[in-house]
Protein backbone atom coordinates (compact mmCIF):
# COMPACT_ATOMS: atom_id res chain seq x y z
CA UNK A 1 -58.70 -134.77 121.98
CA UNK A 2 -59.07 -136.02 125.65
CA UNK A 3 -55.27 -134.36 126.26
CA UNK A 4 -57.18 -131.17 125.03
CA UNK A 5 -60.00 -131.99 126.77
CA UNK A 6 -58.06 -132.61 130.26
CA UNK A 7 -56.15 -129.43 130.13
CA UNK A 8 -58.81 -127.62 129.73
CA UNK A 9 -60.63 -128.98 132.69
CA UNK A 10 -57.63 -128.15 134.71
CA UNK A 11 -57.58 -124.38 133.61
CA UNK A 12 -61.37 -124.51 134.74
CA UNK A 13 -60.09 -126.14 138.15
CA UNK A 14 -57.55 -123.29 138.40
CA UNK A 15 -59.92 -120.53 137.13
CA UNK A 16 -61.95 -121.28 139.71
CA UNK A 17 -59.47 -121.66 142.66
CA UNK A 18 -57.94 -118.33 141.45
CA UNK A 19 -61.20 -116.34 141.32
CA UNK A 20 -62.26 -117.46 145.01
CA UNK A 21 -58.86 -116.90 146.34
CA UNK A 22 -59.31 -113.04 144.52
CA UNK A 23 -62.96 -112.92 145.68
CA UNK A 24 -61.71 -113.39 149.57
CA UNK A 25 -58.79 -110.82 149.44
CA UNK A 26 -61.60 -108.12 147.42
CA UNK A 27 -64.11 -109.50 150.33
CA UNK A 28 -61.38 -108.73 153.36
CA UNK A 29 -61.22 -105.16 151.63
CA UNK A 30 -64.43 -104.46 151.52
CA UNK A 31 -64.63 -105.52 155.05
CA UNK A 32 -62.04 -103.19 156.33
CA UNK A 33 -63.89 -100.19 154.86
CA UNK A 34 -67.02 -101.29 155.81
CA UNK A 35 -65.34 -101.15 159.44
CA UNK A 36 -63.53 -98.01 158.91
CA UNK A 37 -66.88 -95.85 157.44
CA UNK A 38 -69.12 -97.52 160.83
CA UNK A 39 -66.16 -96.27 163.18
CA UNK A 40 -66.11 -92.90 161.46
CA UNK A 41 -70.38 -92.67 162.13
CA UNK A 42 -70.70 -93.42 157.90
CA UNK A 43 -74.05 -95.51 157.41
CA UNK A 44 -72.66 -98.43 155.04
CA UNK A 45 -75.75 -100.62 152.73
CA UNK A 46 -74.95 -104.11 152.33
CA UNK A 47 -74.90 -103.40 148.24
CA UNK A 48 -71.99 -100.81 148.66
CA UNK A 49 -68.80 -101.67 146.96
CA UNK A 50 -65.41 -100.88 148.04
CA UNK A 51 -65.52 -97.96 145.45
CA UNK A 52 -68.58 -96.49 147.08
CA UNK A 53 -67.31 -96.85 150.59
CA UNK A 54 -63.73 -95.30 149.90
CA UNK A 55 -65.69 -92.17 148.24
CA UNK A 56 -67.48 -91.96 151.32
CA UNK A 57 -65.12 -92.00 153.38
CA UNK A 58 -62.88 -89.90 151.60
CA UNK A 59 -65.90 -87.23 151.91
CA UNK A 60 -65.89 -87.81 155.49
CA UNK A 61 -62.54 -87.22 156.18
CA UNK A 62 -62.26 -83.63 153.98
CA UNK A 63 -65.08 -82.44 155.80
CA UNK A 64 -63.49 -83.14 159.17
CA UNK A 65 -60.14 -81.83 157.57
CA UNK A 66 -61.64 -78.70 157.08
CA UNK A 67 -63.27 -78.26 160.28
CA UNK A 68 -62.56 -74.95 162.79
CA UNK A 69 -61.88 -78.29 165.40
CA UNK A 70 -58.77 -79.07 166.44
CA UNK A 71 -59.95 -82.58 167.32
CA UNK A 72 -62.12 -83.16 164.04
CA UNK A 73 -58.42 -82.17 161.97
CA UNK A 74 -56.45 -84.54 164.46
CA UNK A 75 -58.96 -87.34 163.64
CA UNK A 76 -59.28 -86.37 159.73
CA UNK A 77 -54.99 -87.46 159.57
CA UNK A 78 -55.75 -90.48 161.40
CA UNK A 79 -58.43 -91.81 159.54
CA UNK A 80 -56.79 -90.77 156.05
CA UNK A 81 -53.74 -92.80 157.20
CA UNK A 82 -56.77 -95.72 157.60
CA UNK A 83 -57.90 -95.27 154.11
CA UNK A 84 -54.96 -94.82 152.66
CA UNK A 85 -53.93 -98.33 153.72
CA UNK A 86 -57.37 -99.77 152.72
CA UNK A 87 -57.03 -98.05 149.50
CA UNK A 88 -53.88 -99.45 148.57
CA UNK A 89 -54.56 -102.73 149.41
CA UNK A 90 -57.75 -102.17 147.31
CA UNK A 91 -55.29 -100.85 144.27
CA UNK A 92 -53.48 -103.96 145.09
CA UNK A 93 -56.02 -106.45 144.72
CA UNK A 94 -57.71 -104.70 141.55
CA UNK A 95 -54.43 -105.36 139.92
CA UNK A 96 -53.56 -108.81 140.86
CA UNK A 97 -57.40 -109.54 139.68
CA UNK A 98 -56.38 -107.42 136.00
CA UNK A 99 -52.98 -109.35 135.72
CA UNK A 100 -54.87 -112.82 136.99
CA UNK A 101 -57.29 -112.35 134.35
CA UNK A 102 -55.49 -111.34 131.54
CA UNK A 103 -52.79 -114.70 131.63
CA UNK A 104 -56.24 -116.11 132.01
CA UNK A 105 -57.64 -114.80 128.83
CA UNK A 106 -54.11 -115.18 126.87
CA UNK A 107 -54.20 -119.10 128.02
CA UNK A 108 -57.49 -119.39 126.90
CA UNK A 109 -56.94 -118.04 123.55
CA UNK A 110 -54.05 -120.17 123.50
CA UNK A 111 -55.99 -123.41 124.08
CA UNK A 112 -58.08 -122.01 120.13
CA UNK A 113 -55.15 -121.63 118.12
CA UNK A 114 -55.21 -123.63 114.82
């Protein structure tokens, strides 16, 4: 019992050393398109989420992309070569959080077999 009892304070330990280390690389995301939609003249709420901001700005850039303006077309590639890093790295961290939390769950379910 206190074997049991140990290991399973030391997947809570790990649990939560694994969610803040997820929560900071989701955070720097979030950050980068918060920075990205203010530099493109996007108004960005403080209850936005990385989803919300990448629509946005993926809004942004079609309507510059479609523009009669040479410049707003020129700036339309260079921002969606911006987002397209930001949303990768986004795609990136939602899966690392998906794997993370399914060897989670499968440990866990582990720790209740008869």
């Amino acid at each position: 019992l206190k074997a049991a009892k140990a290991a399973s304070q030391q997947t809570q330990q790990a649990q939560k050393t694994d969610d803040s280390s997820a929560s900071s690389s989701e955070s720097e995301v979030l950050s980068e398109a918060k920075s990205l939609a203010v530099s493109m003249g996007i108004s960005v709420s403080s209850t936005d989420t990385v989803d919300d901001i990448l629509s946005a700005i993926s809004s942004k850039i079609q309507q510059l992309s479609s523009s009669s303006n040479q410049s707003d077309r020129q700036l339309a590639q260079t921002y969606q070569a911006q987002y397209e890093a930001i949303a990768k790295e986004y795609q990136t961290v939602q899966t690392s959080q998906d794997s993370m939390y399914s060897a989670k769950f499968s440990k866990t379910v582990g720790y209740f077999k008869p």
